[in-house]
Protein backbone atom coordinates (compact mmCIF):
# COMPACT_ATOMS: atom_id res chain seq x y z
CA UNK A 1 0.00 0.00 0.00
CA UNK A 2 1.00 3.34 -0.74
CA UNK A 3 -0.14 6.45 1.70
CA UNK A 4 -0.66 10.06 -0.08
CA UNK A 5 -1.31 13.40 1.88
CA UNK A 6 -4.51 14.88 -0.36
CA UNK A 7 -6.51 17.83 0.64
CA UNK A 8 -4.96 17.52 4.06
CA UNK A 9 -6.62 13.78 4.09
CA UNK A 10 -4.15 10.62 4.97
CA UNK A 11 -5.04 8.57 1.88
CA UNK A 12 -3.44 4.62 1.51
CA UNK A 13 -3.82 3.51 -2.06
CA UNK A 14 -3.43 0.00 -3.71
CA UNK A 15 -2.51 2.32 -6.87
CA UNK A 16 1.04 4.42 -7.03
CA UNK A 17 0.01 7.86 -7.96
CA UNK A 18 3.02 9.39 -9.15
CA UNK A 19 1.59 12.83 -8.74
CA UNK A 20 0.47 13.07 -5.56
CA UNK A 21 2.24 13.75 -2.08
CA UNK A 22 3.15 9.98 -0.40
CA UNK A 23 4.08 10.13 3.18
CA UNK A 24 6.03 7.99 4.50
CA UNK A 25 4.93 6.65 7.79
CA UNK A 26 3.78 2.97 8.46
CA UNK A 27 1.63 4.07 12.04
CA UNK A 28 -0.47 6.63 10.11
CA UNK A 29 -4.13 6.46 10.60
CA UNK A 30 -5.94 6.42 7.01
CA UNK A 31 -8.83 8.70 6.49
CA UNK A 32 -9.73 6.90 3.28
CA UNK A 33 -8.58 4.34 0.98
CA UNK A 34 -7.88 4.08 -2.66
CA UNK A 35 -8.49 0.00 -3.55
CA UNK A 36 -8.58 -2.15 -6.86
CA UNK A 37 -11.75 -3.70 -8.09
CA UNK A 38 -12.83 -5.43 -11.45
CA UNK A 39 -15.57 -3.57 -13.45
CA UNK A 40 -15.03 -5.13 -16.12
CA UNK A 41 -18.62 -6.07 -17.42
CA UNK A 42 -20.40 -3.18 -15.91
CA UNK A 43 -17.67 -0.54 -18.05
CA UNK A 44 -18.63 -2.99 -20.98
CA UNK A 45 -22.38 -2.34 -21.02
CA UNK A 46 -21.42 1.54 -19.81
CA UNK A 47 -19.68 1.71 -22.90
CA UNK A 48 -21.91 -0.44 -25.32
CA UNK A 49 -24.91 2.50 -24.17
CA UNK A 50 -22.20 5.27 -24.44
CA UNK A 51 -21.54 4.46 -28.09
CA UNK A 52 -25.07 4.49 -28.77
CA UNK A 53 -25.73 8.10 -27.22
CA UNK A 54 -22.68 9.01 -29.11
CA UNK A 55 -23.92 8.87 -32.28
CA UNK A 56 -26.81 10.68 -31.66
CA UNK A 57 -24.83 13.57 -29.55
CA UNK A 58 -22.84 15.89 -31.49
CA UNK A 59 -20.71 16.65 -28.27
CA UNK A 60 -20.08 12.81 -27.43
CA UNK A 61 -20.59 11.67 -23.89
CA UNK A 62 -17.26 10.52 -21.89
CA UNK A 63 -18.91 9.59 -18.01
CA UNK A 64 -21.72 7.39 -18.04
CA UNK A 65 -22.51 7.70 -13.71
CA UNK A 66 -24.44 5.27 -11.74
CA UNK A 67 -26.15 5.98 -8.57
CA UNK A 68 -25.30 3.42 -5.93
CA UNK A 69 -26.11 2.65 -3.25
CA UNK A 70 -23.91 4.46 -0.93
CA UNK A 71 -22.52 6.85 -3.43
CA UNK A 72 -21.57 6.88 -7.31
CA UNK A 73 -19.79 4.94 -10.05
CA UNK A 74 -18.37 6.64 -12.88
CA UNK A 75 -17.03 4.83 -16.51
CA UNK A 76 -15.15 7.33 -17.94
CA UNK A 77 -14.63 5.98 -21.73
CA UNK A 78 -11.52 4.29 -22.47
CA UNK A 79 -9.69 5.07 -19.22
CA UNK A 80 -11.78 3.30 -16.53
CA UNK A 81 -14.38 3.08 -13.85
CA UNK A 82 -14.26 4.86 -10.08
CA UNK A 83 -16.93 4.02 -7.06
CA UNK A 84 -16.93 6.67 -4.35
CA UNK A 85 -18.60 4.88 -1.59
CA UNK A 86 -19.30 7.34 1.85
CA UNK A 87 -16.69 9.37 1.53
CA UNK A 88 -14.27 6.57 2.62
CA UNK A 89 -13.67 4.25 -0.34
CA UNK A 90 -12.73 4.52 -3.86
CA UNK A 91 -12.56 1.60 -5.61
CA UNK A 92 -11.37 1.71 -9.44
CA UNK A 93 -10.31 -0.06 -12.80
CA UNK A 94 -8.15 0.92 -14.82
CA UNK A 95 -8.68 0.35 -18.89
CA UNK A 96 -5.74 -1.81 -20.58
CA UNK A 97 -2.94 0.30 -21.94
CA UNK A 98 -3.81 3.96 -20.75
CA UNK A 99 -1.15 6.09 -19.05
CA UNK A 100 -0.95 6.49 -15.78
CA UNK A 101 -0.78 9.92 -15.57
CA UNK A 102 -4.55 10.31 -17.46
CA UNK A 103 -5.86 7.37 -15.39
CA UNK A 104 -4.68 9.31 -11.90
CA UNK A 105 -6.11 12.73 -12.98
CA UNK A 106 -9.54 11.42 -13.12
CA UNK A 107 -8.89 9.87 -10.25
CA UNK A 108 -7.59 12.90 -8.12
CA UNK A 109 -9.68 15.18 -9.80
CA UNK A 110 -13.09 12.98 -10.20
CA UNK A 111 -12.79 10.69 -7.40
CA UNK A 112 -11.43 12.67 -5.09
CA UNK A 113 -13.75 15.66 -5.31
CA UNK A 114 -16.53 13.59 -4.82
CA UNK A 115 -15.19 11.83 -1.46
CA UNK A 116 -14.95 15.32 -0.30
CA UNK A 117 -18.37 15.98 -0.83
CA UNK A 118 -19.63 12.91 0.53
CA UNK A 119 -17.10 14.27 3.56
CA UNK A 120 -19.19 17.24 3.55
CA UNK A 121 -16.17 18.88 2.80
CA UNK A 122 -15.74 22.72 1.62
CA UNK A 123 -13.40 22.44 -2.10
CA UNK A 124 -13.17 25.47 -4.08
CA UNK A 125 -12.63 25.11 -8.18
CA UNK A 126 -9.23 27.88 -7.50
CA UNK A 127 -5.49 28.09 -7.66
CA UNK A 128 -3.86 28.04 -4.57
CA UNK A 129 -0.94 30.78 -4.42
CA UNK A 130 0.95 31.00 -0.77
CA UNK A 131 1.64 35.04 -0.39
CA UNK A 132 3.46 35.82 2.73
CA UNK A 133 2.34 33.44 5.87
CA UNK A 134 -1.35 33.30 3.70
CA UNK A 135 -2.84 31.57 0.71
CA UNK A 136 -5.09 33.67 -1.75
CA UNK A 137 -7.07 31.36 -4.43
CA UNK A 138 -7.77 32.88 -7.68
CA UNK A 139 -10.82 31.60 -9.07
CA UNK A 140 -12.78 32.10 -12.35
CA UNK A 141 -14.76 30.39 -15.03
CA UNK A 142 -13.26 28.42 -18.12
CA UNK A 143 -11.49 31.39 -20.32
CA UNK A 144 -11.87 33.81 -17.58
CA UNK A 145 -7.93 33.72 -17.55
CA UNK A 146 -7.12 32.20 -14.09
CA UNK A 147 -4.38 29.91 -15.07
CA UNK A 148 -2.69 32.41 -17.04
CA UNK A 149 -2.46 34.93 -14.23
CA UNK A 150 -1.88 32.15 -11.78
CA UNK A 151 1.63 31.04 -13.78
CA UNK A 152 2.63 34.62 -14.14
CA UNK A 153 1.95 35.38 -10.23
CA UNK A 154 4.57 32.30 -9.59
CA UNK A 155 7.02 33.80 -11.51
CA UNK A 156 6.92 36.99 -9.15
CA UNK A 157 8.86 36.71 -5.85
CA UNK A 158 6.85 36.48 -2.70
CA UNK A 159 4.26 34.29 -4.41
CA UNK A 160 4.99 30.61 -4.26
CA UNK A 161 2.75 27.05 -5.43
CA UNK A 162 -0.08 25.74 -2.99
CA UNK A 163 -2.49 24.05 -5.18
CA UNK A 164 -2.73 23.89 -9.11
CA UNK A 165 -6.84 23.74 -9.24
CA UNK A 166 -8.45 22.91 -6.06
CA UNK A 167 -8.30 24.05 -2.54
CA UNK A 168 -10.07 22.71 0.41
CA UNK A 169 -11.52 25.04 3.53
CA UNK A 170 -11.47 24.54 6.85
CA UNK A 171 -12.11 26.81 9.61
CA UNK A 172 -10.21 25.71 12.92
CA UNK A 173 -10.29 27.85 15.87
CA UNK A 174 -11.13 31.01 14.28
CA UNK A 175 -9.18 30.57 11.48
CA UNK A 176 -9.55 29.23 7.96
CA UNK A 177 -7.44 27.46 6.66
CA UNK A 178 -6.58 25.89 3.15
CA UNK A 179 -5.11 22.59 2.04
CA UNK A 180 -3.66 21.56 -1.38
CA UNK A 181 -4.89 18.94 -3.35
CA UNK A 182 -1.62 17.62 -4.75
CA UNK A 183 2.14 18.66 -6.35
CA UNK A 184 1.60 19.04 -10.10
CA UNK A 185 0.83 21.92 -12.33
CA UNK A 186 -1.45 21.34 -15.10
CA UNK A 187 -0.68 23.46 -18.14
CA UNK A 188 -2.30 23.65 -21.33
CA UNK A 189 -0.39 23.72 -24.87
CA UNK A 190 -0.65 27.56 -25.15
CA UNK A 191 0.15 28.45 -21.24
CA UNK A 192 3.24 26.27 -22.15
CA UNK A 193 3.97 28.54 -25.03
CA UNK A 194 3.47 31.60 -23.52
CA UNK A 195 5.22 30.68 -20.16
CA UNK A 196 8.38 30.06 -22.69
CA UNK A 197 8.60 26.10 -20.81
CA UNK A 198 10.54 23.51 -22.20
CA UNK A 199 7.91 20.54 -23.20
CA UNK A 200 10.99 17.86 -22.49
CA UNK A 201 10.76 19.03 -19.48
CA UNK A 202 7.57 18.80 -18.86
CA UNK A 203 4.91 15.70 -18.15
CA UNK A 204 3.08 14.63 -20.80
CA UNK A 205 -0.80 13.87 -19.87
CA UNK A 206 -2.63 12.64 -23.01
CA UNK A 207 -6.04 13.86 -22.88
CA UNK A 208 -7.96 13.31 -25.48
CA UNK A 209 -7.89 15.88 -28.31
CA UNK A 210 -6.08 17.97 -26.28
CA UNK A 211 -2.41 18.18 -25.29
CA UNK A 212 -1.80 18.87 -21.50
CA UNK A 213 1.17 18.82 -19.94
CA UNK A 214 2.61 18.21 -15.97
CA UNK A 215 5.01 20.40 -14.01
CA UNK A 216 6.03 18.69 -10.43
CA UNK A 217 5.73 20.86 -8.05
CA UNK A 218 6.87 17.90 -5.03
CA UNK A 219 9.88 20.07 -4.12
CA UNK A 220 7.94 23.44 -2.49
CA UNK A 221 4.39 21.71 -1.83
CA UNK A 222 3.24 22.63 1.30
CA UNK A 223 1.44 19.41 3.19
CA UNK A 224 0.53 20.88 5.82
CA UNK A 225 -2.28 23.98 6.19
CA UNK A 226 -1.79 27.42 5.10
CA UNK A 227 -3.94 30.13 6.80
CA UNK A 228 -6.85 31.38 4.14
CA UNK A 229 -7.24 34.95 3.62
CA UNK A 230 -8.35 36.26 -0.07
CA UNK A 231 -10.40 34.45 -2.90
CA UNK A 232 -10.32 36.53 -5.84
CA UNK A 233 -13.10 35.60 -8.36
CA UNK A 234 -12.06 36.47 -12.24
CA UNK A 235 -14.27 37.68 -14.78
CA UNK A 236 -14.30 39.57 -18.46
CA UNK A 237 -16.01 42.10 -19.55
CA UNK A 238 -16.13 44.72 -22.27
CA UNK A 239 -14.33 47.14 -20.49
CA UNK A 240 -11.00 49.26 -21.57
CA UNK A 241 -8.79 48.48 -18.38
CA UNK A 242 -8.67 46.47 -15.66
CA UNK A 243 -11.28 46.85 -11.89
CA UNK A 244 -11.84 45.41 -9.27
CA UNK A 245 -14.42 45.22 -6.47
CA UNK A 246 -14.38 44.04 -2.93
CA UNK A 247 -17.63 41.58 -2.62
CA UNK A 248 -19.37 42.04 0.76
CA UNK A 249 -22.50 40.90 2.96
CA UNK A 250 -24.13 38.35 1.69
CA UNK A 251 -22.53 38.26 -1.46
CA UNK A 252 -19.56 36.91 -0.29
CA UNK A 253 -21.08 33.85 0.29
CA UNK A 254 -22.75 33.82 -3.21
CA UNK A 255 -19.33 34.24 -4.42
CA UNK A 256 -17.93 31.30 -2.23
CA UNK A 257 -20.46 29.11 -3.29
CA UNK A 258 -19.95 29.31 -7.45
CA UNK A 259 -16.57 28.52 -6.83
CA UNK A 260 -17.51 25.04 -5.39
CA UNK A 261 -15.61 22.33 -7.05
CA UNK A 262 -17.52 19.39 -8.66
CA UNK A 263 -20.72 21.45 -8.10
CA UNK A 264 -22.93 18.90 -9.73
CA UNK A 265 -22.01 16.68 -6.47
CA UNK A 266 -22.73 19.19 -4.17
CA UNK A 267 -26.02 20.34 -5.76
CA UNK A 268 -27.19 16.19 -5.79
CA UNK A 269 -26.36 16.31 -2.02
CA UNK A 270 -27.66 19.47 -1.13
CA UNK A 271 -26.29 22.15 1.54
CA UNK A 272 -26.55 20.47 4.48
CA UNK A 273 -26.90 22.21 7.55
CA UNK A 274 -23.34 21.35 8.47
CA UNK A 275 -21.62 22.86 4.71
CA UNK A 276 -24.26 25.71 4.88
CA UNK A 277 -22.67 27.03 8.52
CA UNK A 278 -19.72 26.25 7.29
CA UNK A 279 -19.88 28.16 4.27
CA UNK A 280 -21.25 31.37 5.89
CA UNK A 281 -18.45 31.31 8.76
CA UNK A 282 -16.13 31.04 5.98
CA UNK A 283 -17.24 33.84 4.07
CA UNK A 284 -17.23 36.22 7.50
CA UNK A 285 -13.71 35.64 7.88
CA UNK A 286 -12.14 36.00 4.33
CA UNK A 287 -11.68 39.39 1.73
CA UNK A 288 -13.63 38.19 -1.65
CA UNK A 289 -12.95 40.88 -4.56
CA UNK A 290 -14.23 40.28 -8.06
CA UNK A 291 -11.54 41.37 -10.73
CA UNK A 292 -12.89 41.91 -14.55
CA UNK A 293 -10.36 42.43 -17.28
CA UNK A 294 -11.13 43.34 -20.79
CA UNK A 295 -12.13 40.92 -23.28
CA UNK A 296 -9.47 41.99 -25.46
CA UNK A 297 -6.05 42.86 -25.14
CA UNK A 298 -3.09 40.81 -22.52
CA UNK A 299 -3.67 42.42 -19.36
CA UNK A 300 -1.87 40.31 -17.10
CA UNK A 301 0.54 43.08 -15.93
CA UNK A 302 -2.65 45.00 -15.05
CA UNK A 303 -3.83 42.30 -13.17
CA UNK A 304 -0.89 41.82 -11.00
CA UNK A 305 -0.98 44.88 -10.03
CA UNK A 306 -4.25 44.99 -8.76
CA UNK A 307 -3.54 41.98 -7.02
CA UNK A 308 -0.67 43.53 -5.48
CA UNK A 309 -3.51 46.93 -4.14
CA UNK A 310 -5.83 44.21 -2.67
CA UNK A 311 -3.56 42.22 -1.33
């Protein structure tokens, strides 16, 4: 067995995950527990129906989910099937042939998000970025800019990796706090481009259509919490510079709440009494500011400095 530290959680795992934290320590209580198990005929029919949707979906389906009993099954198509079972278990297959570094995204990404919601467990869709003794996230929909503005922040002195997409919440004693998810930057084919990074240096992740690459980030991860302080929520709009807005009342905790990662899971389960409280002493403690940068145009300088006035 192989023991990870994700999202602050003491994970043992039948699988290596090369990307993740492992810990080293053979007394170490697990919180949950990554096994094996054959799917083999259920992934079959899963993707015997898939196929059919497919060719009557101009988008093409790639997660046929189950409901089971005590949580959910996905089959993701040609890399494998994942039961989440109370927050506890995840027990997986993993198709013939596919790399290991596709197969453990889904399952660090997919898997894992949804243990933390059956954990009733506060994960924001952000980039961690450690500033000083604090972490700020830096959140935003798909082509808002976030990972853009996340690499260039690294490259700035005082800012330094917590967590590439994902953070969890936790507020201890007064304080929130944030935990990473795991060590490895996810960049896309143009971020690697524009961040000047040499792909032979880089992890290769085959998804799909797409090319993604890997940057470990093992060396400066912090495992244990960071103090929470800032989310800053990114938008565009069709403006001619750069603003910014501090969110307050009880709009911080609308802002807190789009930001939830694997929503769909959350929204199934509902906002229990315990993530609701949760959620709203959260959002009394932390600064949320939403930042809008024109449509058009690189702005990332801009940006920084903005960030640099808020924070």
């Amino acid at each position: 067995m192989f023991s990870y530290k994700i999202y602050g959680l003491n994970i043992k795992s039948e699988i290596e995950l090369p990307s993740a934290l492992e810990i080293h320590s053979e007394s170490l209580q697990a919180d949950a527990y990554i096994k094996v198990k054959d799917y083999t005929e259920r992934y079959q029919m899963a993707e015997y129906n898939l196929q059919i949707l497919s060719e009557n979906n101009s988008e093409g389906y790639t997660n046929i989910r189950e409901k089971t009993e005590d949580g959910e099954l996905h089959h993701i198509l040609k890399v494998g099937t994942f039961c989440v079972t109370n927050g506890i278990l995840i027990e997986c297959m993993k198709c013939e042939g596919v790399d290991i570094y596709q197969f453990e995204q889904w399952l660090l990404n997919l898997a894992v998000g949804i243990l933390m919601v059956q954990r009733e467990r506060i994960v924001l869709h952000a980039s961690g970025i450690k500033y000083g003794d604090n972490l700020i996230a830096i959140s935003g929909e798909s082509g808002s800019g976030k990972s853009t503005l996340a690499d260039s922040l690294l490259k700035r002195k005082g800012f330094s990796f917590a967590s590439d997409d994902s953070i969890a919440l936790e507020l201890l004693q007064d304080t929130v706090y944030a935990w990473g998810a795991y060590p490895l930057r996810r960049l896309c084919e143009d971020a690697v481009e524009y961040g000047e990074y040499r792909k032979e240096d880089l992890i290769f992740i085959p998804d799909g259509e797409r090319l993604k690459y890997g940057m470990s980030m093992k060396s400066c991860f912090p495992e244990d919490a960071i103090p929470f302080s800032t989310l800053i929520i990114l938008q565009v709009g069709e403006i001619s510079h750069v603003l910014y807005e501090e969110v307050t009342g009880s709009q911080k905790l609308k802002g807190l709440l789009e930001c939830l990662y694997k929503v769909d899971s959350y929204k199934e389960k509902g906002l229990t009494p315990k993530l609701l409280t949760e959620c709203l002493q959260i959002a009394s403690k932390i600064k949320v500011f939403r930042m809008t940068r024109p449509s058009t145009g690189m702005t990332t300088e801009e940006q920084i400095e903005k960030i640099h006035e808020i924070l």
